[in-house]
N, C-alpha and C. Protein backbone atom coordinates (compact mmCIF):
# COMPACT_ATOMS: atom_id res chain seq x y z
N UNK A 1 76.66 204.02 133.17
CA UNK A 1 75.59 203.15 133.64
C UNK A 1 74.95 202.39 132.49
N UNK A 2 74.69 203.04 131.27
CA UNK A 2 74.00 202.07 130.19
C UNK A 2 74.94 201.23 129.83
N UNK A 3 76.56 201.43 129.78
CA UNK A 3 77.24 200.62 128.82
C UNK A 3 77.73 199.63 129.88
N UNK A 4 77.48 199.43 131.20
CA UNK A 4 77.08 198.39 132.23
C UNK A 4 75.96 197.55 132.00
N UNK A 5 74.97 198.31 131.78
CA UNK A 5 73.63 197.79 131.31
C UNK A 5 73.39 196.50 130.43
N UNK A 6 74.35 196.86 129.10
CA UNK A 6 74.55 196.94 127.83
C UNK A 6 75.25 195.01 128.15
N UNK A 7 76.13 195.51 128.85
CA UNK A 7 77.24 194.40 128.84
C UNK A 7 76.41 193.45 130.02
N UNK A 8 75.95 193.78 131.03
CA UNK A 8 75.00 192.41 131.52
C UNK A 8 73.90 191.95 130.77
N UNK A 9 73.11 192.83 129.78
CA UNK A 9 72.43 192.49 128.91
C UNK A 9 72.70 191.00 127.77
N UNK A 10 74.28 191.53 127.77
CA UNK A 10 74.93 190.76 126.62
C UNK A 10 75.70 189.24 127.19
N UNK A 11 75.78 189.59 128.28
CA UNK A 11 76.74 188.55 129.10
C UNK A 11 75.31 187.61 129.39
N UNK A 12 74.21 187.95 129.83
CA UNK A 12 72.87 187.44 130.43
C UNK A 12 71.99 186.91 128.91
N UNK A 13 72.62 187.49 127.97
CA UNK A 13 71.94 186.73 126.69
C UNK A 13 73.10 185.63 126.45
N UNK A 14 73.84 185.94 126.41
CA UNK A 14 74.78 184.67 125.83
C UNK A 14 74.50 183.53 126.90
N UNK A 15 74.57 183.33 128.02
CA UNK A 15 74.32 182.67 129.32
C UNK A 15 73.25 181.78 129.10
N UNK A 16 72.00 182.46 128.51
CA UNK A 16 71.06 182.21 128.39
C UNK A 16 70.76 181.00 127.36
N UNK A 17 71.21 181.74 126.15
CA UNK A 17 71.55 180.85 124.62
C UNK A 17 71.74 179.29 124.86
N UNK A 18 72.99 179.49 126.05
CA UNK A 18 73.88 178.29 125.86
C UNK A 18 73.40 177.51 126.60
N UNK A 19 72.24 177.93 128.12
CA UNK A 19 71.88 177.32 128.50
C UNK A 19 70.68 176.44 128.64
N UNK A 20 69.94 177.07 127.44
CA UNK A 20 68.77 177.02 127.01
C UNK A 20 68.86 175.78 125.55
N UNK A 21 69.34 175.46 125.54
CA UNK A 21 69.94 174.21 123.95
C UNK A 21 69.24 173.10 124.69
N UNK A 22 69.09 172.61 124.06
CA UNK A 22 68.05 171.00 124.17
C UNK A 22 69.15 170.37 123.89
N UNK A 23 70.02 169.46 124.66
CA UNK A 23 71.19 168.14 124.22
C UNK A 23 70.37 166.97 123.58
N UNK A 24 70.36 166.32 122.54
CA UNK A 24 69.57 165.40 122.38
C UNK A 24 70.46 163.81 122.96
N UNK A 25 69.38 162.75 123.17
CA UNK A 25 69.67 161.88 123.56
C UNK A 25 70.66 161.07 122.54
N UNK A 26 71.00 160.13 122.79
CA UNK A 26 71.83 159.27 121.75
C UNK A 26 70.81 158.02 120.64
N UNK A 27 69.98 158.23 122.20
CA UNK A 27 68.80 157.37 120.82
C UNK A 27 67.73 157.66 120.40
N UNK A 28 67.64 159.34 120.68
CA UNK A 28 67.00 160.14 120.09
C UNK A 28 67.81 160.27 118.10
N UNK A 29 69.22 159.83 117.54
CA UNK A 29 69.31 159.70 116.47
C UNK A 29 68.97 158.51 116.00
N UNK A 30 68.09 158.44 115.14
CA UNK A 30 68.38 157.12 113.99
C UNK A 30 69.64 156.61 114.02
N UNK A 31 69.27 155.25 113.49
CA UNK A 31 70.24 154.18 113.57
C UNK A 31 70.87 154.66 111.97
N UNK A 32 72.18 153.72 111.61
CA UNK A 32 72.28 153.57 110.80
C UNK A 32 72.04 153.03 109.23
N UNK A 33 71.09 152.10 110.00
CA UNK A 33 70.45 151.44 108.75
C UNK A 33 69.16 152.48 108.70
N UNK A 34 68.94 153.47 109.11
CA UNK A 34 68.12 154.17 108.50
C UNK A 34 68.34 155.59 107.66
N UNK A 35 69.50 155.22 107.02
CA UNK A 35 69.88 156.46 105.98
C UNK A 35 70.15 155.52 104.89
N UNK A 36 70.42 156.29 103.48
CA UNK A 36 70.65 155.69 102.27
C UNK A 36 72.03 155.16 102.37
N UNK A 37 72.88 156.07 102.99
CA UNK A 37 74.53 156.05 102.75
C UNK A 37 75.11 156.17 104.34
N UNK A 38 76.47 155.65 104.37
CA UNK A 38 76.77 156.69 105.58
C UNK A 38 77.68 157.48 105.77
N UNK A 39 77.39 158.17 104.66
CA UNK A 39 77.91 160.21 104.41
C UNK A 39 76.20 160.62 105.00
N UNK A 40 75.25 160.49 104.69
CA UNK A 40 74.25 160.91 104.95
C UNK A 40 73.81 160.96 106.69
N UNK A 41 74.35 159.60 106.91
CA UNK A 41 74.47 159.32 109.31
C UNK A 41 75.16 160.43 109.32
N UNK A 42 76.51 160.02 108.71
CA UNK A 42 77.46 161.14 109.29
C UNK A 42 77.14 162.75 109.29
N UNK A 43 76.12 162.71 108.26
CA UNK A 43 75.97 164.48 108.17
C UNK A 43 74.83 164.62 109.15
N UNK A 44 74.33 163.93 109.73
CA UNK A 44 72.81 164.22 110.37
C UNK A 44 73.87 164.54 111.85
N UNK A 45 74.59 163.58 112.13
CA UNK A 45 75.22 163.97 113.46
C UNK A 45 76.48 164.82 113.74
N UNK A 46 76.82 165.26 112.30
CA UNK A 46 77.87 166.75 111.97
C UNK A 46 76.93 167.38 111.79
N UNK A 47 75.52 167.86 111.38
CA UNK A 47 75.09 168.92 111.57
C UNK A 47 74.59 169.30 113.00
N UNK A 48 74.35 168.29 113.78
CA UNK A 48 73.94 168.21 115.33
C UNK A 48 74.74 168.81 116.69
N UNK A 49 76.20 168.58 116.12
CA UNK A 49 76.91 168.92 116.53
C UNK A 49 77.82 170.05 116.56
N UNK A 50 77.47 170.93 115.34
CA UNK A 50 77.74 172.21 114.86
C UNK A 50 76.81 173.16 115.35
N UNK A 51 75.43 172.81 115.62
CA UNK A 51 74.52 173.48 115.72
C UNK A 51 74.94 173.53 117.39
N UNK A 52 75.05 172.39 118.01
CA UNK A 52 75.43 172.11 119.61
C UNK A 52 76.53 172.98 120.00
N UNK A 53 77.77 173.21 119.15
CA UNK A 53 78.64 173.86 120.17
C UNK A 53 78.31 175.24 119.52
N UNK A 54 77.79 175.52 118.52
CA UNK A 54 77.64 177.38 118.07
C UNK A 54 76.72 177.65 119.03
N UNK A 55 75.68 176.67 119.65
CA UNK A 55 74.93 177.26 120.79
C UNK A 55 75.18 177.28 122.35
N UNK A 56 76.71 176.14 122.42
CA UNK A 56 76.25 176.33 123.76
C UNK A 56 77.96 176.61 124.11
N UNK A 57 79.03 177.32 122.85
CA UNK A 57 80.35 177.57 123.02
C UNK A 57 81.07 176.61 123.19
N UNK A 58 82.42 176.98 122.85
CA UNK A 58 83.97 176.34 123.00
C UNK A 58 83.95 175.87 124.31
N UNK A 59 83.33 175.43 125.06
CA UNK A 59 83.59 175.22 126.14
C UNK A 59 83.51 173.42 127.00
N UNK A 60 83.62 173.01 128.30
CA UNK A 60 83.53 171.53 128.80
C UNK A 60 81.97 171.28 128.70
N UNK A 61 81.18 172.36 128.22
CA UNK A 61 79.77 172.40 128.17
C UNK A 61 79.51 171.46 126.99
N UNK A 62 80.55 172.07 126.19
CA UNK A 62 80.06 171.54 125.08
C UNK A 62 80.27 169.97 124.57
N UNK A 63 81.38 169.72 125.24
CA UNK A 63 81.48 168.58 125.10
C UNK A 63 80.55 166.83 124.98
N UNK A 64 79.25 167.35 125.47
CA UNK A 64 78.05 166.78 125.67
C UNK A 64 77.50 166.48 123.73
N UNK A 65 78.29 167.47 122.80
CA UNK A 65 77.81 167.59 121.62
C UNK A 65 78.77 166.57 120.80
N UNK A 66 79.72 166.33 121.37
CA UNK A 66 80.23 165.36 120.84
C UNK A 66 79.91 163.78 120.76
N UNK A 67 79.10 163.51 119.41
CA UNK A 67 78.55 162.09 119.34
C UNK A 67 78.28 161.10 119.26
N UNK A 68 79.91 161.59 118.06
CA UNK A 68 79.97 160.79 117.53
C UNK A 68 80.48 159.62 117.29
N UNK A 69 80.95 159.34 118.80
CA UNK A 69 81.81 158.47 119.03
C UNK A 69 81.01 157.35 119.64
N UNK A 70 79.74 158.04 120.44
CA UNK A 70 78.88 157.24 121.07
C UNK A 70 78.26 156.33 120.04
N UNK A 71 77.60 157.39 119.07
CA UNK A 71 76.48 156.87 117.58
C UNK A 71 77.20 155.67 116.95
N UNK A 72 78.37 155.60 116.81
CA UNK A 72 79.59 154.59 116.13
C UNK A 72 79.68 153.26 117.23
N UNK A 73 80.00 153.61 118.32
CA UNK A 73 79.53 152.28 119.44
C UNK A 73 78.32 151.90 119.53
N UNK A 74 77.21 152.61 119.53
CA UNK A 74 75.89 152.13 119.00
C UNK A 74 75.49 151.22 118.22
N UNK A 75 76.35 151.70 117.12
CA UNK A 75 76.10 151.36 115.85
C UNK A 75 77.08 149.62 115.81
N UNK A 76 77.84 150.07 116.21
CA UNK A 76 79.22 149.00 116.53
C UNK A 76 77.95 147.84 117.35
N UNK A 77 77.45 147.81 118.16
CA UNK A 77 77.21 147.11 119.05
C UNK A 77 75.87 146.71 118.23
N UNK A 78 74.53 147.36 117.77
CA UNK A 78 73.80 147.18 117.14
C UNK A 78 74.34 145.68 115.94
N UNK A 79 75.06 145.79 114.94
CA UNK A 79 75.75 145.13 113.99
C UNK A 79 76.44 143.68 114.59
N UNK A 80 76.77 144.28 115.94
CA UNK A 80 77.29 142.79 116.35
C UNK A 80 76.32 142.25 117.59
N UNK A 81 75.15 142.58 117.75
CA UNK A 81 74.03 141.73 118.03
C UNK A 81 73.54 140.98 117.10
N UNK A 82 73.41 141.69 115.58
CA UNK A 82 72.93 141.14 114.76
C UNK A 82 73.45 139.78 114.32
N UNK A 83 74.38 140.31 114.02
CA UNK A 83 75.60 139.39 113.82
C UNK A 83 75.63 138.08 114.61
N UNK A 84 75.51 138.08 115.71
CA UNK A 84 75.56 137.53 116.67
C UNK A 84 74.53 136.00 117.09
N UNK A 85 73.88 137.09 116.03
CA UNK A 85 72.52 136.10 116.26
C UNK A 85 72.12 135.12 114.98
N UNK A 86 73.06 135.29 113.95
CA UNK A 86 73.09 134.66 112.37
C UNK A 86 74.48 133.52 112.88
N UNK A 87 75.18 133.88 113.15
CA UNK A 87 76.57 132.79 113.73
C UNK A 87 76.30 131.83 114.27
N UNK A 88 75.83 130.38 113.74
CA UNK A 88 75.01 129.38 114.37
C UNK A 88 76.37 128.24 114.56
N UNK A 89 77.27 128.32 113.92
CA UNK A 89 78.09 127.00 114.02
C UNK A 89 78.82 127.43 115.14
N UNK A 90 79.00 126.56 116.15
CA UNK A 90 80.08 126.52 117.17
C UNK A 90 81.50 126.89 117.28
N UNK A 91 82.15 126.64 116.29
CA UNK A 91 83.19 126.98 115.97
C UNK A 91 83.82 128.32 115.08
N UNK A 92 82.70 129.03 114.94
CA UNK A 92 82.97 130.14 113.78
C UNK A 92 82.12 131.61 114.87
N UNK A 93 81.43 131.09 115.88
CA UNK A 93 80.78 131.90 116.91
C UNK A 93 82.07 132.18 118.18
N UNK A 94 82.81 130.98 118.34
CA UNK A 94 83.59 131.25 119.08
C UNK A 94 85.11 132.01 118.72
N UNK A 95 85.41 131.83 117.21
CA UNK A 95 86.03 132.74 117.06
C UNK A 95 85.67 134.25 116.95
N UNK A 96 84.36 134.09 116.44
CA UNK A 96 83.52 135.49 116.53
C UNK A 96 83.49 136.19 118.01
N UNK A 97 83.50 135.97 119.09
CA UNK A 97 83.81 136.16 119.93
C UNK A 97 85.30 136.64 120.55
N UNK A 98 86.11 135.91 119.95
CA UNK A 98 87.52 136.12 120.14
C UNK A 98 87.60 137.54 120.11
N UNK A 99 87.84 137.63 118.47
CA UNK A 99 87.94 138.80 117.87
C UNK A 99 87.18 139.87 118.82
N UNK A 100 86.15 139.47 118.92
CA UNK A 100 85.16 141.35 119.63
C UNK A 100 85.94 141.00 121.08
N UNK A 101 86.72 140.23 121.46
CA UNK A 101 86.79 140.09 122.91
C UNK A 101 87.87 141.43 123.00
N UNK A 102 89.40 140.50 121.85
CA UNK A 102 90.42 141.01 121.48
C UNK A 102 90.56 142.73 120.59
N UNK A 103 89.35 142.95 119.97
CA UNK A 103 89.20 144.11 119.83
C UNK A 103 88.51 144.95 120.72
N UNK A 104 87.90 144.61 121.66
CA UNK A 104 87.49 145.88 122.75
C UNK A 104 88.59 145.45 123.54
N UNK A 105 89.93 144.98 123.97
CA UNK A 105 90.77 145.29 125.11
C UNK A 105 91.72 146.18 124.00
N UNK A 106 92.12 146.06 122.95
CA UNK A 106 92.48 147.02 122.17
C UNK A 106 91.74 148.75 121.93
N UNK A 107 90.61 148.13 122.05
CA UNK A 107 89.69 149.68 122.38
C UNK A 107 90.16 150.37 123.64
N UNK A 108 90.32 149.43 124.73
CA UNK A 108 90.50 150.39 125.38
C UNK A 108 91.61 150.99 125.99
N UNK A 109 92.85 150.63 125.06
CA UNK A 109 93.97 150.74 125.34
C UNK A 109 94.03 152.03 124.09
N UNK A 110 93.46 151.89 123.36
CA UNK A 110 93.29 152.90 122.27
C UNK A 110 93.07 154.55 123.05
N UNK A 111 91.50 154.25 123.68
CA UNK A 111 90.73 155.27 124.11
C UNK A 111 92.22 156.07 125.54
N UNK A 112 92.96 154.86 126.67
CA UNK A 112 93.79 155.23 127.26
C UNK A 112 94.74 156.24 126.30
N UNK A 113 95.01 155.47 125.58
CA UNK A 113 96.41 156.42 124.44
C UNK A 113 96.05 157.49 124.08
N UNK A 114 94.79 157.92 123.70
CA UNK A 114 94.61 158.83 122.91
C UNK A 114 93.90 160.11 124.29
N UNK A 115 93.78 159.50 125.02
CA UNK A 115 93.58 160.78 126.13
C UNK A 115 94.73 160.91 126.65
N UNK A 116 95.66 160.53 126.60
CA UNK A 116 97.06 160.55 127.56
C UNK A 116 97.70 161.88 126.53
N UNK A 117 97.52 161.25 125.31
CA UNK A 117 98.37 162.23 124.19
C UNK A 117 97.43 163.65 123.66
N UNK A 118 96.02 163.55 124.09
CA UNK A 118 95.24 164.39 124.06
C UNK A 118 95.78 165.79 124.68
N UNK A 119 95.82 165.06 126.15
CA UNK A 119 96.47 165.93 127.43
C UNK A 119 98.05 166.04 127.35
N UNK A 120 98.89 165.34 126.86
CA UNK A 120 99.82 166.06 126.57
C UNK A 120 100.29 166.62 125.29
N UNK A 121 99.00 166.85 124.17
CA UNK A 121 99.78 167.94 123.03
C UNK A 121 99.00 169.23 123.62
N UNK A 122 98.32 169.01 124.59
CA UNK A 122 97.48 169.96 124.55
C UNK A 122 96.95 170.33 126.41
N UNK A 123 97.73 170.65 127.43
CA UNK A 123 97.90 170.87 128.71
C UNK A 123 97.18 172.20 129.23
N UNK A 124 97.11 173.17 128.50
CA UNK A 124 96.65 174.21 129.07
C UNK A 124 94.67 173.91 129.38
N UNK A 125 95.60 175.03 130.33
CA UNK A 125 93.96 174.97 131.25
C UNK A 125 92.73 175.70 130.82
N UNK A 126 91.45 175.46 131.05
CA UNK A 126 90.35 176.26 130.83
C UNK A 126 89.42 175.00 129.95
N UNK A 127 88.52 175.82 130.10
CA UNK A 127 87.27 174.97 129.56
C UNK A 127 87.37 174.85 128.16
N UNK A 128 87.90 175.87 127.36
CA UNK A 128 87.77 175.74 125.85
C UNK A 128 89.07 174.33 126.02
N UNK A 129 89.86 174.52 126.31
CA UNK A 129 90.70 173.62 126.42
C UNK A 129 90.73 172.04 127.08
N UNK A 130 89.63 171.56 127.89
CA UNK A 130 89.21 170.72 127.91
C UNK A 130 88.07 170.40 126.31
N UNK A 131 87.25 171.07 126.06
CA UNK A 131 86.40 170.81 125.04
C UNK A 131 87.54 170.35 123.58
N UNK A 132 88.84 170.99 123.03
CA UNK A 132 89.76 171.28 122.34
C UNK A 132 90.60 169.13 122.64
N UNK A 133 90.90 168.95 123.95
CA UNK A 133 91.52 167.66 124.27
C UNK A 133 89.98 166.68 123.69
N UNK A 134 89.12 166.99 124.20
CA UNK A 134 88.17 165.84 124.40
C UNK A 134 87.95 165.84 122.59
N UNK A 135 87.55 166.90 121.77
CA UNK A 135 87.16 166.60 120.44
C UNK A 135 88.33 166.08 119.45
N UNK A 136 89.80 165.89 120.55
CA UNK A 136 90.72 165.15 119.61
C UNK A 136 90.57 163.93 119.96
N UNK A 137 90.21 163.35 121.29
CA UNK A 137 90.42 162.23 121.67
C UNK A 137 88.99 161.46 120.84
N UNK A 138 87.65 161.85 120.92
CA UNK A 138 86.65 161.58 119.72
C UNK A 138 86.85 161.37 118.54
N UNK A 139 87.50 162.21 118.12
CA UNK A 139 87.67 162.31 116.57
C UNK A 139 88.80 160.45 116.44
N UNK A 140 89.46 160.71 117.46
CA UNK A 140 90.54 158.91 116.97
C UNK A 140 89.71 157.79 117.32
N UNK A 141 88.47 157.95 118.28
CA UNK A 141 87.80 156.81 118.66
C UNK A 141 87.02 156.80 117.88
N UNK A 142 85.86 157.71 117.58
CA UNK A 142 85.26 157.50 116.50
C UNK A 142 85.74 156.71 115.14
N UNK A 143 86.92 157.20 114.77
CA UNK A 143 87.31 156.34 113.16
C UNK A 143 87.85 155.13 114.07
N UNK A 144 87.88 154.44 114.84
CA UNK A 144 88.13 153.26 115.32
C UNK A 144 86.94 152.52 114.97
N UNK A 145 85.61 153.06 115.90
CA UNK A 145 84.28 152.62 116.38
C UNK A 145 83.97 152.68 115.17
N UNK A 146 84.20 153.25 114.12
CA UNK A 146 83.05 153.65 112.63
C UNK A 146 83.86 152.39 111.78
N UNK A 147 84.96 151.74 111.82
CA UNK A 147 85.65 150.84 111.27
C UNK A 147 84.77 149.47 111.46
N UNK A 148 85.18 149.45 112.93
CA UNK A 148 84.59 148.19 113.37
C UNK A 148 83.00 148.23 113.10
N UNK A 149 82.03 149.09 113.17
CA UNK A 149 80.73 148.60 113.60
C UNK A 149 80.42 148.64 111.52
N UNK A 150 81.48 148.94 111.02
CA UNK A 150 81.39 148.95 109.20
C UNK A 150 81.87 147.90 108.83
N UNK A 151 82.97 147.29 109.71
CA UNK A 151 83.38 145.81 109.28
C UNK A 151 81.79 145.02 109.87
N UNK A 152 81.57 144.66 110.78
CA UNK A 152 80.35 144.21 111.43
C UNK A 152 79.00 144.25 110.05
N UNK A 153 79.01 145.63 109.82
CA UNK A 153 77.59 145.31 108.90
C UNK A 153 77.58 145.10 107.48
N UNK A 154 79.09 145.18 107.52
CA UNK A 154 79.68 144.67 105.67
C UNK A 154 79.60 142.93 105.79
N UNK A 155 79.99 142.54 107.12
CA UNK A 155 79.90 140.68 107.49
C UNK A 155 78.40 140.54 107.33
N UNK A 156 77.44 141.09 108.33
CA UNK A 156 76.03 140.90 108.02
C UNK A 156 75.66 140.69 106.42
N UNK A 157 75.69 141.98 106.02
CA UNK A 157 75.58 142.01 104.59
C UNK A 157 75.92 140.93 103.69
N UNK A 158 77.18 140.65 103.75
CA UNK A 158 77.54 139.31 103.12
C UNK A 158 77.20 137.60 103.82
N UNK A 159 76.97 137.84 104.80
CA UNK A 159 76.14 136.15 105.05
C UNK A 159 74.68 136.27 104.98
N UNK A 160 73.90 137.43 104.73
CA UNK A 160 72.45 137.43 104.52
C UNK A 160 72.34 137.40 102.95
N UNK A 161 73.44 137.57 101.81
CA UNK A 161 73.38 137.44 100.84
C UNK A 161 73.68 136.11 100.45
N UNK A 162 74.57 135.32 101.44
CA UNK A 162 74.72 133.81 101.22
C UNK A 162 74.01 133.09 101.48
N UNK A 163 73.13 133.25 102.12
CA UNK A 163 71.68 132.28 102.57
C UNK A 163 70.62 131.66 101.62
């Protein structure tokens, strides 16, 4: 009877742990232009996310902790508003356009590929195993999204220095 006890005790604390985690919002993080570097973004939302799945497990739960793919489209999209709004000649706006047109149908032929191959290196069932597909398919979009929204604020950077 105690070592019943013992084990709903333990099953009813872990339960608890995981369900009890605060998910934070996406724009509950700072932007990027508000760190020195971005090893420093990147560590604020790798430590967020370490802390997220040790609390709430290997599991499709956790998947909610994965951010960083969002923070990078954020960031991506942030950079090319900016952007967006410095591009005054007609002809250099409309290629500017091209490009983000031609790189998000590539995005999302990307994001297709990389869940297709997600799910087939990796088929077995269960929740750790959805969480296991989804943090591979992140991990390739993210260094996509962190490219582009770094090309984006390296362009800013250099036509606010040409002015």
């Amino acid at each position: 009877m105690i070592k019943i006890k013992k084990i709903i005790f333990l099953v009813s604390t872990i339960l608890t742990s995981s369900f009890s985690f605060e998910y934070k919002n996406i724009d509950s993080f700072l932007s990027l232009e508000n760190y020195p570097s971005v090893s420093e973004f990147e560590k604020n939302y790798e430590a967020y996310t370490q802390t997220c799945v040790d609390n709430t497990g290997v599991s499709s739960g956790s998947i909610r902790c994965l951010v960083s793919q969002k923070l990078w489209e954020r960031e991506a999209i942030i950079y090319f508003m900016k952007l967006s709004q410095l591009i005054n000649e007609p002809r250099e706006y409309k290629i500017f356009l091209q490009s983000y047109n031609a790189w998000s149908e590539s995005l999302l032929k990307d994001k297709e590929l990389s869940t297709l191959i997600a799910n087939k290196s990796n088929n077995d069932i269960g929740t750790m195993y959805d969480f296991m597909r989804a943090e591979h398919s992140n991990f390739l979009i993210t260094s996509i999204l962190k490219e582009r929204a770094l090309f984006y604020k390296n362009t800013l950077e250099t036509l606010l220095q040409n002015q």
